[in-house]
C-alpha atoms as a PDB file:
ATOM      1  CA  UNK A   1       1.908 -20.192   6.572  1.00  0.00           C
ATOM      2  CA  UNK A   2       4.565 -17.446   5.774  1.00  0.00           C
ATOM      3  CA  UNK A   3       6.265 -16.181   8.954  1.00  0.00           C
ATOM      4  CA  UNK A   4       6.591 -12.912   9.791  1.00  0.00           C
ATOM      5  CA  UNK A   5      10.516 -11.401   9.216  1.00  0.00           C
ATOM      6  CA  UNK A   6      11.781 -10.000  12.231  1.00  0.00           C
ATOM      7  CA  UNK A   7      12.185  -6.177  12.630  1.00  0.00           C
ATOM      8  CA  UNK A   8       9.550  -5.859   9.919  1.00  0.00           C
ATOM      9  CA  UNK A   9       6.262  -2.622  10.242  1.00  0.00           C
ATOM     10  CA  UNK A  10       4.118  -1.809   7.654  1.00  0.00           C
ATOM     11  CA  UNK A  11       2.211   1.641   5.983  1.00  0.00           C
ATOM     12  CA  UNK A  12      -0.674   2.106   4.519  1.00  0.00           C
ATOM     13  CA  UNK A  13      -0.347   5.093   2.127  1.00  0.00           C
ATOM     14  CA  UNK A  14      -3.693   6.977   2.846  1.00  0.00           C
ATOM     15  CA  UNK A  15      -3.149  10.295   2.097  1.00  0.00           C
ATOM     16  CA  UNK A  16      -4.356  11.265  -1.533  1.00  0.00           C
ATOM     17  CA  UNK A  17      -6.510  13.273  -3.028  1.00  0.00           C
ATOM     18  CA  UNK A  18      -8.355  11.033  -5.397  1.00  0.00           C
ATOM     19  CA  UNK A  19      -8.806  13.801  -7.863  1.00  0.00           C
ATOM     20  CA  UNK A  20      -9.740  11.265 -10.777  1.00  0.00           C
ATOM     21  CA  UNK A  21     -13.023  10.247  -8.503  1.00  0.00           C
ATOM     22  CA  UNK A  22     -13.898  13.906  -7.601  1.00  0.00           C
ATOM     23  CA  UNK A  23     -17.057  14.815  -6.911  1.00  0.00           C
ATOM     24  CA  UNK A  24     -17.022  12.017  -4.460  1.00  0.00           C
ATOM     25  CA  UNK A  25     -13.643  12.600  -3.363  1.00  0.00           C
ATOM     26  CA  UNK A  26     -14.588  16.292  -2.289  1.00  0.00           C
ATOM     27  CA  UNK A  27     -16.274  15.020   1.141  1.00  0.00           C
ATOM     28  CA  UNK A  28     -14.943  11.223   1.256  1.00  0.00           C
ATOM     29  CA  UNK A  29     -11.561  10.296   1.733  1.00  0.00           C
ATOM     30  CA  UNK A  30     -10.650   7.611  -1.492  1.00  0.00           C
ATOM     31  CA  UNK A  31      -8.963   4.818   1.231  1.00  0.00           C
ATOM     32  CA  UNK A  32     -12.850   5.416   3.431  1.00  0.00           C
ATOM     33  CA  UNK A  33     -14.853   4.479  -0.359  1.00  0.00           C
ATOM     34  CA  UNK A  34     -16.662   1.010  -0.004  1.00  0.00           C
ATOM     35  CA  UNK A  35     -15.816  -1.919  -1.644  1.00  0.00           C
ATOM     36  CA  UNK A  36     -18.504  -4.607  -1.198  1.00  0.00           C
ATOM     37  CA  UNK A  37     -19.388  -2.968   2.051  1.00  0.00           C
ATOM     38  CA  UNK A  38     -15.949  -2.597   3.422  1.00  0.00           C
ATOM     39  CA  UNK A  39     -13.882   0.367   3.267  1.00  0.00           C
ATOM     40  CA  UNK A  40     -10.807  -0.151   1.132  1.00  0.00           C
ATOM     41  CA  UNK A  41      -8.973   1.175   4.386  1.00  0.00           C
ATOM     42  CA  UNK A  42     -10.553  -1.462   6.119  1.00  0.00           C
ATOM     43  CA  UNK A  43      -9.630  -4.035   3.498  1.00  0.00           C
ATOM     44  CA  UNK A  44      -6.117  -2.909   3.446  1.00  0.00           C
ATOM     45  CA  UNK A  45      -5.868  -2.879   7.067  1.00  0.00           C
ATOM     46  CA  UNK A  46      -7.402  -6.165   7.257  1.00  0.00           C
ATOM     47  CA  UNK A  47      -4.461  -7.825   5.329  1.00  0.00           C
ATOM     48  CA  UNK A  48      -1.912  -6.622   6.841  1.00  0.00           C
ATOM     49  CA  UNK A  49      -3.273  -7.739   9.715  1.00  0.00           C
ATOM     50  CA  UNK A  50      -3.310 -11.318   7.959  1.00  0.00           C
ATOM     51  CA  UNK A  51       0.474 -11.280   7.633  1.00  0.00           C
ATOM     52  CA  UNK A  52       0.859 -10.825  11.451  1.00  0.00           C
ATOM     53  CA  UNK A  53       0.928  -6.749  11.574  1.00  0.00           C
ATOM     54  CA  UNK A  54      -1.648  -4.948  13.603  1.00  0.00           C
ATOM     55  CA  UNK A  55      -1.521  -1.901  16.193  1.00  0.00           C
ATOM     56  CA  UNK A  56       0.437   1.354  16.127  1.00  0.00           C
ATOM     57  CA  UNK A  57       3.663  -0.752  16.668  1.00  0.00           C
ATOM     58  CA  UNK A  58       3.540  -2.722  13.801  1.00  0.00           C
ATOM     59  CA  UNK A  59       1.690  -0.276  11.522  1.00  0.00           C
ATOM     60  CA  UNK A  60       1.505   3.022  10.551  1.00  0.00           C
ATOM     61  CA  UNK A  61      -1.202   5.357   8.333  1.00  0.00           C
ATOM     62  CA  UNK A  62      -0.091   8.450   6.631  1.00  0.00           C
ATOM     63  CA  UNK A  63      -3.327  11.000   5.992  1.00  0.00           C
ATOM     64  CA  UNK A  64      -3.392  14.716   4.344  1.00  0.00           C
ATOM     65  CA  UNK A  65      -6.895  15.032   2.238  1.00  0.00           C
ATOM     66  CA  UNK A  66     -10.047  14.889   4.574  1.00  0.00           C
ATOM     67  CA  UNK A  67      -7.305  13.590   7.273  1.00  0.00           C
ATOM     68  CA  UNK A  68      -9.725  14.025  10.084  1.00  0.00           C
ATOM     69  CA  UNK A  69     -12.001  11.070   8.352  1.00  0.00           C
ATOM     70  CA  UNK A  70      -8.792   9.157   8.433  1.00  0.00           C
ATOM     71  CA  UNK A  71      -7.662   9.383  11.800  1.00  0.00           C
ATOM     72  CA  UNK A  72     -11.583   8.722  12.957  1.00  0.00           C
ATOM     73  CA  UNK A  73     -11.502   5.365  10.954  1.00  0.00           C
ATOM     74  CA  UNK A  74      -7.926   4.507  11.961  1.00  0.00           C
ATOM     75  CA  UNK A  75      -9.486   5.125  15.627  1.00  0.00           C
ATOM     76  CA  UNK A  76      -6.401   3.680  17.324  1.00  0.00           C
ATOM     77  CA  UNK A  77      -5.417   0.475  15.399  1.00  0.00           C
ATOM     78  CA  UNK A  78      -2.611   2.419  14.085  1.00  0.00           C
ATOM     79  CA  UNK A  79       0.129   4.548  14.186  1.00  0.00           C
ATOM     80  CA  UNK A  80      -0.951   7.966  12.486  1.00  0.00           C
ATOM     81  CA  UNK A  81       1.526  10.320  10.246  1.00  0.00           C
ATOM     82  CA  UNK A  82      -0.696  13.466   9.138  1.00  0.00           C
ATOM     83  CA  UNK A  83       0.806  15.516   6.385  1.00  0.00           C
ATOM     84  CA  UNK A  84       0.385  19.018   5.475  1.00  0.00           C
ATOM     85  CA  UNK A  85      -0.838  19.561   2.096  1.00  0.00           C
ATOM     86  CA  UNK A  86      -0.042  18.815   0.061  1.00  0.00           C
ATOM     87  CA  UNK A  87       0.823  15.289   0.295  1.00  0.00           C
ATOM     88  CA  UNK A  88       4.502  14.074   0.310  1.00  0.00           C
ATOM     89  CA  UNK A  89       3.479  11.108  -2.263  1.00  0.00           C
ATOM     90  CA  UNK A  90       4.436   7.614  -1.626  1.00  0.00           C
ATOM     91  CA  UNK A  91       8.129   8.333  -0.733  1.00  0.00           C
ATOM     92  CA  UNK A  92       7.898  11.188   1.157  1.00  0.00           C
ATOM     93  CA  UNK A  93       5.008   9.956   3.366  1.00  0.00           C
ATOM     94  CA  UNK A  94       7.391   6.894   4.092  1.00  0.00           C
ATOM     95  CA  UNK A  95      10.050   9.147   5.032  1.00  0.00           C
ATOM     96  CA  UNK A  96       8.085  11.426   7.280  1.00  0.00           C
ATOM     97  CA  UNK A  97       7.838   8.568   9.372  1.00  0.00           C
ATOM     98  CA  UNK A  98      11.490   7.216   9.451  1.00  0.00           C
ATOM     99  CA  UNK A  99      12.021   8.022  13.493  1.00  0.00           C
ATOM    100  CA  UNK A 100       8.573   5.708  13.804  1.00  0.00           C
ATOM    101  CA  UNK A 101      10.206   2.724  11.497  1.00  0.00           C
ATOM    102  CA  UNK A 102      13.244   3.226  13.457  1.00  0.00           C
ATOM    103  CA  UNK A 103      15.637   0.992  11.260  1.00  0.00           C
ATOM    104  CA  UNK A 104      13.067  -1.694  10.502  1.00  0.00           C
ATOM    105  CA  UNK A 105      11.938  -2.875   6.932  1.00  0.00           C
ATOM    106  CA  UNK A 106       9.309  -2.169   6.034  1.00  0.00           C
ATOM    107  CA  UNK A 107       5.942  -3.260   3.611  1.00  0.00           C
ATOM    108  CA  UNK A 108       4.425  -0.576   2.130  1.00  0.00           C
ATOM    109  CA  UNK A 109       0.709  -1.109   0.502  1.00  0.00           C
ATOM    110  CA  UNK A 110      -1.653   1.514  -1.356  1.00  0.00           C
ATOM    111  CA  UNK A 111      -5.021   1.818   0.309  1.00  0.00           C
ATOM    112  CA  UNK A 112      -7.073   1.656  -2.798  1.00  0.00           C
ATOM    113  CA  UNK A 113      -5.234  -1.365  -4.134  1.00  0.00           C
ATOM    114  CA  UNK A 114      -8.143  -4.168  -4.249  1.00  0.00           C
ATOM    115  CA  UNK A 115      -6.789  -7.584  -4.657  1.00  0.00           C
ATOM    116  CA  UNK A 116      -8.628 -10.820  -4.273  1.00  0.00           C
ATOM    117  CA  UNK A 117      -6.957 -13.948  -2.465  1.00  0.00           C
ATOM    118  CA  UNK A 118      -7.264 -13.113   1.122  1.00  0.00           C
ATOM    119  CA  UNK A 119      -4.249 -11.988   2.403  1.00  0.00           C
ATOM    120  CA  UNK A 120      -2.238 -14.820  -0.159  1.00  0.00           C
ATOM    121  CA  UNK A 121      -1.049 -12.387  -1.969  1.00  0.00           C
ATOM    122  CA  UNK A 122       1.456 -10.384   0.727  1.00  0.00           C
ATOM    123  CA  UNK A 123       2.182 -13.918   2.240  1.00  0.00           C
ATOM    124  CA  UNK A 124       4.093 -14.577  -1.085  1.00  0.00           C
ATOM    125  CA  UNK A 125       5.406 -11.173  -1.362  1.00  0.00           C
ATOM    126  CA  UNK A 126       7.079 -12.150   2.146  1.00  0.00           C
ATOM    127  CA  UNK A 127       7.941 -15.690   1.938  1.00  0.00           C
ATOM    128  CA  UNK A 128      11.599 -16.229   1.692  1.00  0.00           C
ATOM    129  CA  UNK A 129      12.541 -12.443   1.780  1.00  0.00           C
ATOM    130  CA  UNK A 130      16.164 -11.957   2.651  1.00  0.00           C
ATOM    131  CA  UNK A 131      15.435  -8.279   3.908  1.00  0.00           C
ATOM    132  CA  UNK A 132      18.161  -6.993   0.872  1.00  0.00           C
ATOM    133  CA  UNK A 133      16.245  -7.108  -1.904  1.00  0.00           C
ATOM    134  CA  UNK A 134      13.222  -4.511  -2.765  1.00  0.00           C
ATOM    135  CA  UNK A 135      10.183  -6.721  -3.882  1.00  0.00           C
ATOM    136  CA  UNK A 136       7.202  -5.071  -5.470  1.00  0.00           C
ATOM    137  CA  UNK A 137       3.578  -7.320  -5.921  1.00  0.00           C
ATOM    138  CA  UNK A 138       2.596  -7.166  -9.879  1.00  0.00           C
ATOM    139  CA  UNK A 139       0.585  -8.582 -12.398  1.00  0.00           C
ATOM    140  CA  UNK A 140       0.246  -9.313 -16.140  1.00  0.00           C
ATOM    141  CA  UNK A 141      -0.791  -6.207 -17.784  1.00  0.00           C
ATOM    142  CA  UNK A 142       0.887  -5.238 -20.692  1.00  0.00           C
ATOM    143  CA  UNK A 143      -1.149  -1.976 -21.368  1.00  0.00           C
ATOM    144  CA  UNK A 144       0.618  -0.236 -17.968  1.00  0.00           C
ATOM    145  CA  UNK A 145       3.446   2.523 -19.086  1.00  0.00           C
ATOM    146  CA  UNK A 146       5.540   1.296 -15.792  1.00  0.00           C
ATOM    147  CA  UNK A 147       6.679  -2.227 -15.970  1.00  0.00           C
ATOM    148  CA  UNK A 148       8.988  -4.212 -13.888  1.00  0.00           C
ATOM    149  CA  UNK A 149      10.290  -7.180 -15.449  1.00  0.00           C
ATOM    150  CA  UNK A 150       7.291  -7.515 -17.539  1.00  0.00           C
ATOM    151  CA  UNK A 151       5.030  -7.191 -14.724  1.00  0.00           C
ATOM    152  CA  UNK A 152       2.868  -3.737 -13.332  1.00  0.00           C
ATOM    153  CA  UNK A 153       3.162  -2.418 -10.353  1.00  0.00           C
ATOM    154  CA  UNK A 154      -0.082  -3.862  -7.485  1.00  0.00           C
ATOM    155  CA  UNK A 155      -0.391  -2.020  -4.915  1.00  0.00           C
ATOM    156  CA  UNK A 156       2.288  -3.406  -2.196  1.00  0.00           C
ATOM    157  CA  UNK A 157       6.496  -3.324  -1.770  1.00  0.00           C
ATOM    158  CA  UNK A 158       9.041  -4.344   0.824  1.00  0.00           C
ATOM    159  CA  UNK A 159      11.697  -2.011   1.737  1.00  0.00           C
ATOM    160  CA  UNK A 160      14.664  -2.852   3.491  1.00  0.00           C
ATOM    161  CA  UNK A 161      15.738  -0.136   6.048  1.00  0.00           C
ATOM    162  CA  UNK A 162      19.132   0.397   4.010  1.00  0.00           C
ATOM    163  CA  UNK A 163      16.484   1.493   1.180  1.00  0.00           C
ATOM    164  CA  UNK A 164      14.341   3.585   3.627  1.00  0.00           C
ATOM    165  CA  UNK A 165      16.819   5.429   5.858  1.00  0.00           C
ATOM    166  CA  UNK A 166      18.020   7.772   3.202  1.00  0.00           C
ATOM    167  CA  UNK A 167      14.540   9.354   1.955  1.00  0.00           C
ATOM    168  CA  UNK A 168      14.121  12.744   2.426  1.00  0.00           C
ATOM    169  CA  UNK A 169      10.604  14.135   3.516  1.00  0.00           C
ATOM    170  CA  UNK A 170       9.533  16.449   0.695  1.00  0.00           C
ATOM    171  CA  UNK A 171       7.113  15.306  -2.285  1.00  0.00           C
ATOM    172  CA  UNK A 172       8.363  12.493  -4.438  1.00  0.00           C
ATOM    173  CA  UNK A 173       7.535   8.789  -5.593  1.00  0.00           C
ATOM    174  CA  UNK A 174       9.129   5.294  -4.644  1.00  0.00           C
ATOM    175  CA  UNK A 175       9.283   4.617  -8.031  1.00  0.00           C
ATOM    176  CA  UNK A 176      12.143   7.067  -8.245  1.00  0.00           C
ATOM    177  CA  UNK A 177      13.766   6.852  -5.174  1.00  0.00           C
ATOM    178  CA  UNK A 178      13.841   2.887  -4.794  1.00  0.00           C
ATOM    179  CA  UNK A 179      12.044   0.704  -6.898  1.00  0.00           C
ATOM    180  CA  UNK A 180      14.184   2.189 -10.333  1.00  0.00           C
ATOM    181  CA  UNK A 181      17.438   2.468  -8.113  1.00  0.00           C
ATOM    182  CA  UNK A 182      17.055  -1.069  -7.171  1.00  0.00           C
ATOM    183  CA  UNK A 183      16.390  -2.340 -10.596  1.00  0.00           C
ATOM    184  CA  UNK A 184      19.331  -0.406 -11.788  1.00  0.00           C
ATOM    185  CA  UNK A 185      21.535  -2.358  -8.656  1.00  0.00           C
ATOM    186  CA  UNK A 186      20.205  -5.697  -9.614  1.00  0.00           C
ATOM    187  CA  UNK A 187      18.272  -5.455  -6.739  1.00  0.00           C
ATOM    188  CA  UNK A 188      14.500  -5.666  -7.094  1.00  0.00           C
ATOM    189  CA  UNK A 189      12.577  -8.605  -7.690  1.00  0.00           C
ATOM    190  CA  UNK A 190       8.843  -8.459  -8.508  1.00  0.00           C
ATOM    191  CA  UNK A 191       6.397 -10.877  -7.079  1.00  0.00           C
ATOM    192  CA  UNK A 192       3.783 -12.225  -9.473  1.00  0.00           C
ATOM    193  CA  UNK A 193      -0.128 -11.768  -8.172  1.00  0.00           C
ATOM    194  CA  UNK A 194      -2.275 -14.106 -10.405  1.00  0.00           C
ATOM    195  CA  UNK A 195      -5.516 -12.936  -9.420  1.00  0.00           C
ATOM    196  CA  UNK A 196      -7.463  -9.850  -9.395  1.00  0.00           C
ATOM    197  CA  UNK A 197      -5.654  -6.639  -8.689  1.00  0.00           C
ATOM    198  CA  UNK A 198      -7.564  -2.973  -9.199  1.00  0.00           C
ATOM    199  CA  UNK A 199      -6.038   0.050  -9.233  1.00  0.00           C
ATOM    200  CA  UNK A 200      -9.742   2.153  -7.559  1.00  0.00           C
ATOM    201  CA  UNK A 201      -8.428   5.520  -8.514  1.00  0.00           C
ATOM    202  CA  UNK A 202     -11.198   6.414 -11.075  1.00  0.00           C
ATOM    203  CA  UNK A 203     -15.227   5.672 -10.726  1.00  0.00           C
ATOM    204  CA  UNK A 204     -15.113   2.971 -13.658  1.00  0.00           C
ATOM    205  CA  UNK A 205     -12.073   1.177 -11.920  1.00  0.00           C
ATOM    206  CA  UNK A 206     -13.995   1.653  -8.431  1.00  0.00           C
ATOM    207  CA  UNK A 207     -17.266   0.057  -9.592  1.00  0.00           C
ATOM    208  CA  UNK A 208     -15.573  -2.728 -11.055  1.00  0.00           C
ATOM    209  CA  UNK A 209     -13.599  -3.737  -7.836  1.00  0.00           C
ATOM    210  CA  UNK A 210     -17.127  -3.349  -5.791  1.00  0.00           C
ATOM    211  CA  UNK A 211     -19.023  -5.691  -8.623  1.00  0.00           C
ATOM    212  CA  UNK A 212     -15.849  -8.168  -8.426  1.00  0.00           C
ATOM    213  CA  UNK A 213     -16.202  -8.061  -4.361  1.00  0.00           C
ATOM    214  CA  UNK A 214     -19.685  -8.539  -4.761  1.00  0.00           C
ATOM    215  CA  UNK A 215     -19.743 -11.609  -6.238  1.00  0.00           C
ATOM    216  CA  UNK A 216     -17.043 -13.453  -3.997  1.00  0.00           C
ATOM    217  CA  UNK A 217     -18.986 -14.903  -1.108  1.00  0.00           C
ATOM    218  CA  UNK A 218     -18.560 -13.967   2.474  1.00  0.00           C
ATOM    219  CA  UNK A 219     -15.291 -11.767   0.859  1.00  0.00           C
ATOM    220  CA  UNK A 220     -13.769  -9.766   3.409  1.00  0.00           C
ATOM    221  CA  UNK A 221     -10.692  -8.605   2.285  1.00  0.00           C
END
């Protein structure tokens, strides 16, 4: 079993608008959709959990659309960073919360990433870290515009603080503060994810996580 690094937290990005699954999005937060029964929050939640993170120390949940719906479903189990709108994106919403992180690394993971494996697939985006390099969770798929070393981006990254403690609070993407700056420095290594990763940000991509989920017995992440 992968050990936990030291001086390691975790956020769950849950703070977008899910405009390519409007009308639903209107009322329902995207991360509170189900997924087999389970809130992709929930599943999210769930495996970080698996890797040894859990509570408001550990982990953190940014919110901006519907963010009341969030903070009900968080309802304690973690640390909650609620945005104006409208949202600061993946980079921003990690630096809003850089006095919570507090010079630890941190993994970041997208709340309506569905993956299968458990929580397998952040143990082996962890295992061996040496808390220098930024490490992003991929898989084979060739038809993605954004590729890192031939793989897509799924859903999770690890930060180290030296990454993190320079990002400003305003809107903006990883991709362009840290994952292509790393690359660039030699210093990103993508993890390969050899099972099921969906990307549930439009109503074909949803259903097809929820059929996959379906037919995995007693799945709960």
């Amino acid at each position: 079993m992968t050990s936990v690094p030291e001086r390691l937290c975790a956020v769950v990005l849950a703070a977008g608008e899910g405009r390519r699954l409007r009308p639903v999005t209107l009322t329902t937060p995207k991360p509170l959709l189900p997924v087999g029964g389970v809130s992709l929050l929930d599943r999210t939640l769930a495996r970080v959990a698996g890797v040894g993170l859990a509570g408001p120390e550990l982990v953190a949940v940014n919110a901006c659309h519907l963010a009341e719906q969030i903070v009900a479903a968080v309802d304690g189990r973690a640390r909650l960073s609620v945005e104006e709108p409208p949202p600061l994106g993946t980079s921003g919403g990690v630096a809003a919360i850089k006095d919570w992180i507090d010079g630890r690394d941190v993994l970041v993971c997208n709340s309506d990433a569905y993956l299968d494996g458990g929580v397998e697939p952040y143990r082996r985006l962890l295992d061996g870290w040496d808390r220098r390099e930024v490490r992003l969770l991929g898989v084979v798929a060739p038809e993605e515009p954004h590729l890192f070393s031939g793989l897509a981006f799924a859903g999770a990254s690890l930060l180290p603080w030296a990454r993190v403690k320079d990002l400003e609070a305003v809107p903006g993407e990883l991709v362009h503060t840290v994952w292509r700056p790393a690359e660039r420095d030699g210093e990103l290594r993508p993890v390969a994810h050899d099972g099921v990763f969906i990307d549930c940000g439009t109503p074909q991509r949803l259903a097809a996580a929820d059929r996959h989920a379906a037919t995995i017995e007693g799945a709960k992440l």
